[in-house]
N, C-alpha and C. Protein backbone atom coordinates (compact mmCIF):
# COMPACT_ATOMS: atom_id res chain seq x y z
N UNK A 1 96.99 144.98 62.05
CA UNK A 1 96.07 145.90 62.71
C UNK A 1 96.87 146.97 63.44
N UNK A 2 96.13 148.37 63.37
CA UNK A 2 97.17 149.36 64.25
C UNK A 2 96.64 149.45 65.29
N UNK A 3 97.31 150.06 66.64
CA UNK A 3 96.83 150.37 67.96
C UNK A 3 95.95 151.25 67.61
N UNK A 4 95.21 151.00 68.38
CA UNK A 4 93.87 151.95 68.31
C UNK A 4 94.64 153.28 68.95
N UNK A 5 95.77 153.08 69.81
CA UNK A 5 95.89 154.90 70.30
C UNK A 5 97.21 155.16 69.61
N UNK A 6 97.62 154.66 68.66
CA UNK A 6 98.54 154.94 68.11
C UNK A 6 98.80 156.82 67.65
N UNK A 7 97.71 157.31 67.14
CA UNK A 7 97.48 158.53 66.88
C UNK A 7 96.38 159.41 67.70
N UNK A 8 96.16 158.80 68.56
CA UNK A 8 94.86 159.46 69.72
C UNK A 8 95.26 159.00 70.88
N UNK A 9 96.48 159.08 71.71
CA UNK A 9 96.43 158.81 72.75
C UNK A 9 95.82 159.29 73.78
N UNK A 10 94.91 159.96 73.51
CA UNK A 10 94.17 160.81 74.80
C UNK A 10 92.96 159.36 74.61
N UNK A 11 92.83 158.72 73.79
CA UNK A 11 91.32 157.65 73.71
C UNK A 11 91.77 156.64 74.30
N UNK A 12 92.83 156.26 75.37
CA UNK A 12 93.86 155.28 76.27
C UNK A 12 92.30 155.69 77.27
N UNK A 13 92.36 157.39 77.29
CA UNK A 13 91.74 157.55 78.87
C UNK A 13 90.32 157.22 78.60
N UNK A 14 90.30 158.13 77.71
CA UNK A 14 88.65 158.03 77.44
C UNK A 14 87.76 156.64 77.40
N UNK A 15 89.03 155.07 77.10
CA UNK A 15 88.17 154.25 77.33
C UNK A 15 87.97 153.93 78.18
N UNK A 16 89.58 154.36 79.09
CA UNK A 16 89.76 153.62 80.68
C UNK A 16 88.64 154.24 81.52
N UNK A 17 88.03 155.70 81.37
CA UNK A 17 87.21 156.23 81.74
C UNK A 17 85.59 155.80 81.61
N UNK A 18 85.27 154.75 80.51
CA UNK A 18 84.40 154.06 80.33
C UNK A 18 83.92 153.28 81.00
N UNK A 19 85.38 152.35 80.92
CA UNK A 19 85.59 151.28 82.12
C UNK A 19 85.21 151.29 83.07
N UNK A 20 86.10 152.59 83.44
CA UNK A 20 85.71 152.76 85.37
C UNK A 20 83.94 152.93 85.61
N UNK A 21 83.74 153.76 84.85
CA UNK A 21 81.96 154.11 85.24
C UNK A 21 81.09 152.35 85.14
N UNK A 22 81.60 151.32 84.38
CA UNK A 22 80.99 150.21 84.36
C UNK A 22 81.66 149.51 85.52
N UNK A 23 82.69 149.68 86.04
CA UNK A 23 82.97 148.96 87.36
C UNK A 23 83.86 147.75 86.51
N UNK A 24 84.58 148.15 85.49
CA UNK A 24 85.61 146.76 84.67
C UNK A 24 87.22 147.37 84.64
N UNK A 25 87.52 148.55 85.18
CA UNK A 25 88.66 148.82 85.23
C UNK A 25 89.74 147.99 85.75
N UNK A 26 91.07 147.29 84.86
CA UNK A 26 91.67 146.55 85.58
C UNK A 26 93.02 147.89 86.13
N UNK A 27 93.52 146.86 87.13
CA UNK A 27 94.63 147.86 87.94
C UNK A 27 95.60 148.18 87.17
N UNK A 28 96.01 147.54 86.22
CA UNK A 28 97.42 147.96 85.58
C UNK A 28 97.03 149.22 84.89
N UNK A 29 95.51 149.12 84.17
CA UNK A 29 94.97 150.63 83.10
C UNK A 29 94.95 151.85 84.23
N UNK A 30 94.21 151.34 84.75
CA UNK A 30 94.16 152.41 86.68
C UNK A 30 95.97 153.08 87.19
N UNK A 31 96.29 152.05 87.31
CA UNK A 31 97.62 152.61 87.59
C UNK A 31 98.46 153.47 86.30
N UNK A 32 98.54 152.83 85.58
CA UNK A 32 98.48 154.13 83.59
C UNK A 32 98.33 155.33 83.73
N UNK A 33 96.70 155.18 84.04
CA UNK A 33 96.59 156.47 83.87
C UNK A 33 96.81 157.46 85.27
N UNK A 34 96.86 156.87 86.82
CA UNK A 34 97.20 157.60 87.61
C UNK A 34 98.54 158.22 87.37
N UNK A 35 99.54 157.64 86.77
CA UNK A 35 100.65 157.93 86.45
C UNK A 35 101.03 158.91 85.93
N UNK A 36 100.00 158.93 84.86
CA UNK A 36 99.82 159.88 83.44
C UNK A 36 99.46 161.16 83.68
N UNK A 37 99.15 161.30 84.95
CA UNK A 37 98.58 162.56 85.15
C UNK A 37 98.94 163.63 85.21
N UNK A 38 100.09 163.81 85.47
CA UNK A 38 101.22 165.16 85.48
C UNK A 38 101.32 165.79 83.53
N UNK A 39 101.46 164.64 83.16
CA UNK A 39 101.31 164.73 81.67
C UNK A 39 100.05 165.07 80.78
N UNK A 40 99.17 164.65 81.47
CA UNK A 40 97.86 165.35 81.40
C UNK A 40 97.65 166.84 81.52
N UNK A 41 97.48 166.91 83.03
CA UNK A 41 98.23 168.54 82.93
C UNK A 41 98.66 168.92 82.46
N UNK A 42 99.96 168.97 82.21
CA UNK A 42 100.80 169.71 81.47
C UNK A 42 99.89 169.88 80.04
N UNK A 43 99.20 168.79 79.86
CA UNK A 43 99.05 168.63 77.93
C UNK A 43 97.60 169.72 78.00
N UNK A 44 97.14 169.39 79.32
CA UNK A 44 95.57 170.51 79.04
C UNK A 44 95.78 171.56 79.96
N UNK A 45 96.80 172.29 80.79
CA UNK A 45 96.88 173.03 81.08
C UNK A 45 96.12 172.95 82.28
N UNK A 46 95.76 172.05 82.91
CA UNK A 46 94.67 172.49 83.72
C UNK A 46 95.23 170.99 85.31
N UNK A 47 94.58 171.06 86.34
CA UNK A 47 95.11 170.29 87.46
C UNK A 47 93.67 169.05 87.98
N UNK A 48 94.11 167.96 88.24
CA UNK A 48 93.15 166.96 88.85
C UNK A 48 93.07 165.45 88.47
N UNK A 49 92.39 164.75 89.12
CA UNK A 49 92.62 163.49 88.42
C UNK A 49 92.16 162.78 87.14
N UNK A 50 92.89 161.92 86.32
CA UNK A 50 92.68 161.67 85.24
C UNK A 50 91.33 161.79 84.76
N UNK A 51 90.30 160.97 85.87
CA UNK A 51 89.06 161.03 85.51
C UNK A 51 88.39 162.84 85.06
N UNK A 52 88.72 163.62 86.13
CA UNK A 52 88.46 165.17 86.33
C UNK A 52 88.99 165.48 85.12
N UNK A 53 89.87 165.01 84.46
CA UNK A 53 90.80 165.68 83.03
C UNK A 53 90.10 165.13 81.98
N UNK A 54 89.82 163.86 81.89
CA UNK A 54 88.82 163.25 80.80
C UNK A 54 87.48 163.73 81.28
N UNK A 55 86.48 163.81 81.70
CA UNK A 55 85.04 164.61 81.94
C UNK A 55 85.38 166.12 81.66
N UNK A 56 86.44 167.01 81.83
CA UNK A 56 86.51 168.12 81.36
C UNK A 56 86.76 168.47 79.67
N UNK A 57 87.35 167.89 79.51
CA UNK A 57 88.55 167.94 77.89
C UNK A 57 86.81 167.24 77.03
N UNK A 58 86.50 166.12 77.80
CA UNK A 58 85.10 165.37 76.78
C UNK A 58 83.64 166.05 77.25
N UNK A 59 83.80 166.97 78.22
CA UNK A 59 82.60 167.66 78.40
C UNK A 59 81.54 166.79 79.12
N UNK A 60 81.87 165.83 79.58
CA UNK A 60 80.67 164.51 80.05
C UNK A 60 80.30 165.49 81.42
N UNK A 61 78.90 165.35 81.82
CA UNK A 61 78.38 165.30 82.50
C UNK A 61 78.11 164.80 83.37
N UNK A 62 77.73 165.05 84.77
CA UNK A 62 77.58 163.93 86.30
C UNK A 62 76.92 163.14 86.28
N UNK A 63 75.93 162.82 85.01
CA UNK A 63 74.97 161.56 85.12
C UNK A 63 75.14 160.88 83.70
N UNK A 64 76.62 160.61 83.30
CA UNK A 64 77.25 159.92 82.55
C UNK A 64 77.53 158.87 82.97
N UNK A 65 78.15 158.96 83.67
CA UNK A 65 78.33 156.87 84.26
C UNK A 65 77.18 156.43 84.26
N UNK A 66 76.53 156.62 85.29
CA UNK A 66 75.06 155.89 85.75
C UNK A 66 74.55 155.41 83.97
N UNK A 67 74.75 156.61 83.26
CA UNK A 67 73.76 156.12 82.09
C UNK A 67 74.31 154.91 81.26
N UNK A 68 76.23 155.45 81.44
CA UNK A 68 76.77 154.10 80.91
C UNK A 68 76.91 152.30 81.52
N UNK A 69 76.76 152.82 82.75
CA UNK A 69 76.36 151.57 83.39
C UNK A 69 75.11 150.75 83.09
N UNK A 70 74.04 152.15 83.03
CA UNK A 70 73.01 151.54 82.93
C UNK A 70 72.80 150.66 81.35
N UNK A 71 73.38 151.36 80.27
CA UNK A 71 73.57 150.53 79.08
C UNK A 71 74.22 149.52 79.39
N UNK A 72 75.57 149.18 79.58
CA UNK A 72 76.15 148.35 79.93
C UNK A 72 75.56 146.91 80.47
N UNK A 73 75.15 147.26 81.46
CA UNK A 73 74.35 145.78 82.04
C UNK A 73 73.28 145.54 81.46
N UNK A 74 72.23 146.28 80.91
CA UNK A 74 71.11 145.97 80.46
C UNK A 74 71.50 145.13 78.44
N UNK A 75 72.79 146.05 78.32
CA UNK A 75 73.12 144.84 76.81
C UNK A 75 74.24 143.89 77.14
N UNK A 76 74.55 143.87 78.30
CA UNK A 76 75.13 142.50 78.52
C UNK A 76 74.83 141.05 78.76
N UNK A 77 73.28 141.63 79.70
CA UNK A 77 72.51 140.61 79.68
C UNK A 77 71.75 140.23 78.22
N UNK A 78 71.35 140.72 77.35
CA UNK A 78 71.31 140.70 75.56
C UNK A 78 72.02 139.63 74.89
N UNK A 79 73.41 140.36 75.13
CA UNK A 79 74.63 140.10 74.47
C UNK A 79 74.59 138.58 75.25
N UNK A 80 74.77 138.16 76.51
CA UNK A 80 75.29 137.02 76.82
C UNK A 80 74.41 135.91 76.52
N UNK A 81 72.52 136.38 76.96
CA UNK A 81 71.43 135.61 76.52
C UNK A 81 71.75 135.23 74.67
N UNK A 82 72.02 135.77 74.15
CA UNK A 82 71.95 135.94 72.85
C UNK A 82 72.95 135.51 71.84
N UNK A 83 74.22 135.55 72.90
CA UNK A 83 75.19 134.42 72.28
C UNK A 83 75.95 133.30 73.20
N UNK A 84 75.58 133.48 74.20
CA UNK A 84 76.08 132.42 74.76
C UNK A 84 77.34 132.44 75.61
N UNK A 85 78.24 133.62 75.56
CA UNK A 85 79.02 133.97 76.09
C UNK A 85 79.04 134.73 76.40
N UNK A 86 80.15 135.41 77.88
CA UNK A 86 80.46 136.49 78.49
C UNK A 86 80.30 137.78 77.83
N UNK A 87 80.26 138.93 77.96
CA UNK A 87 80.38 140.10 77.49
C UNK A 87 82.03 140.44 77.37
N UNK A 88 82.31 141.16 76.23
CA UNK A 88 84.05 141.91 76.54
C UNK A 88 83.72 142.89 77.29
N UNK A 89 83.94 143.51 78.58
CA UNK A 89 83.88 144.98 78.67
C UNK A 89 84.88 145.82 78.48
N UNK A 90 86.31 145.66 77.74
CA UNK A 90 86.79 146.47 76.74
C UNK A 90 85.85 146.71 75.08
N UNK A 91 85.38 145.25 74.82
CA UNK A 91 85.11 145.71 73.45
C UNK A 91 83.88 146.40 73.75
N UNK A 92 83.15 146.55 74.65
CA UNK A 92 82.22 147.41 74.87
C UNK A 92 82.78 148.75 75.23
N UNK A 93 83.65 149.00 75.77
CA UNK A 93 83.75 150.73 75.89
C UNK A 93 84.63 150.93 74.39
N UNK A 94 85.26 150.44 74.14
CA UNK A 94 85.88 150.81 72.81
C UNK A 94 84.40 151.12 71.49
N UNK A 95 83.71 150.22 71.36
CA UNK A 95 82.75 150.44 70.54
C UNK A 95 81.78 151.82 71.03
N UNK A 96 81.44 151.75 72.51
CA UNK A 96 80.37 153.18 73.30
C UNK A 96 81.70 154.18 72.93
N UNK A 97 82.32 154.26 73.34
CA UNK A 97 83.46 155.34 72.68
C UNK A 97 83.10 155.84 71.59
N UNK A 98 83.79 154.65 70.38
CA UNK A 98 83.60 155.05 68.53
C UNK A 98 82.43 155.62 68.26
N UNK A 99 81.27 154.76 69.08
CA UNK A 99 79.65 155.32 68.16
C UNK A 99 79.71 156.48 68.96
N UNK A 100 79.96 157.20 70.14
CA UNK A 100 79.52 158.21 71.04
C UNK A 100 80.20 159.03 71.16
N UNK A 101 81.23 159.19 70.55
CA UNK A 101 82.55 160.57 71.25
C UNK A 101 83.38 160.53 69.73
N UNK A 102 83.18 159.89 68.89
CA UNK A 102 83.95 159.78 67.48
C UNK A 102 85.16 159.18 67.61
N UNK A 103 85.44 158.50 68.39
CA UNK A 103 86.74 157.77 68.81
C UNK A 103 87.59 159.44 69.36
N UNK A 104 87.20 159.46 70.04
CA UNK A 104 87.46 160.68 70.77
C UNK A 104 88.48 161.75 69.49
């Protein structure tokens, strides 16, 4: 199997950016991409935090989280009633990603 950011490393943020709006961001991805940010800049020309660089570059709007949250919990409870186990919330922003932004 290949890394999914093997050739799209800008879709590192875009999922971590998923994440964060569902409240599943772990610290090591958080710390990544705070890191990353100078490099960001530089790559879009433009200044702010990762999140501010992914909502600009993907065009998302201020009532994007809320909506992804609001999916989020409402098919988790689905997903967990329905099989019996936990939700991934990576394999959930990786999949809201692919179907919603084209794998960025």
């Amino acid at each position: 199997m290949t890394d999914r950011y093997t050739d799209k490393p800008f879709l590192r943020f875009v999922d971590a950016w998923v994440l964060k709006a569902i409240g599943q961001l772990d610290e090591a991805t958080e710390a990544y991409c705070k890191a990353m940010v100078p490099q960001l800049e530089q790559s879009f020309g433009t200044t702010g935090s990762w999140e501010q660089i992914v909502e600009t570059q993907m065009k998302f709007g201020p009532d994007l989280p809320a909506q992804i949250l609001e999916i989020w919990e409402s098919g988790k409870a689905r997903f967990e009633e329905g099989n019996g186990e936990a939700a991934d919330p990576r394999q959930f922003a990786m999949i809201f990603v692919d179907r919603n932004f084209g794998r960025a």
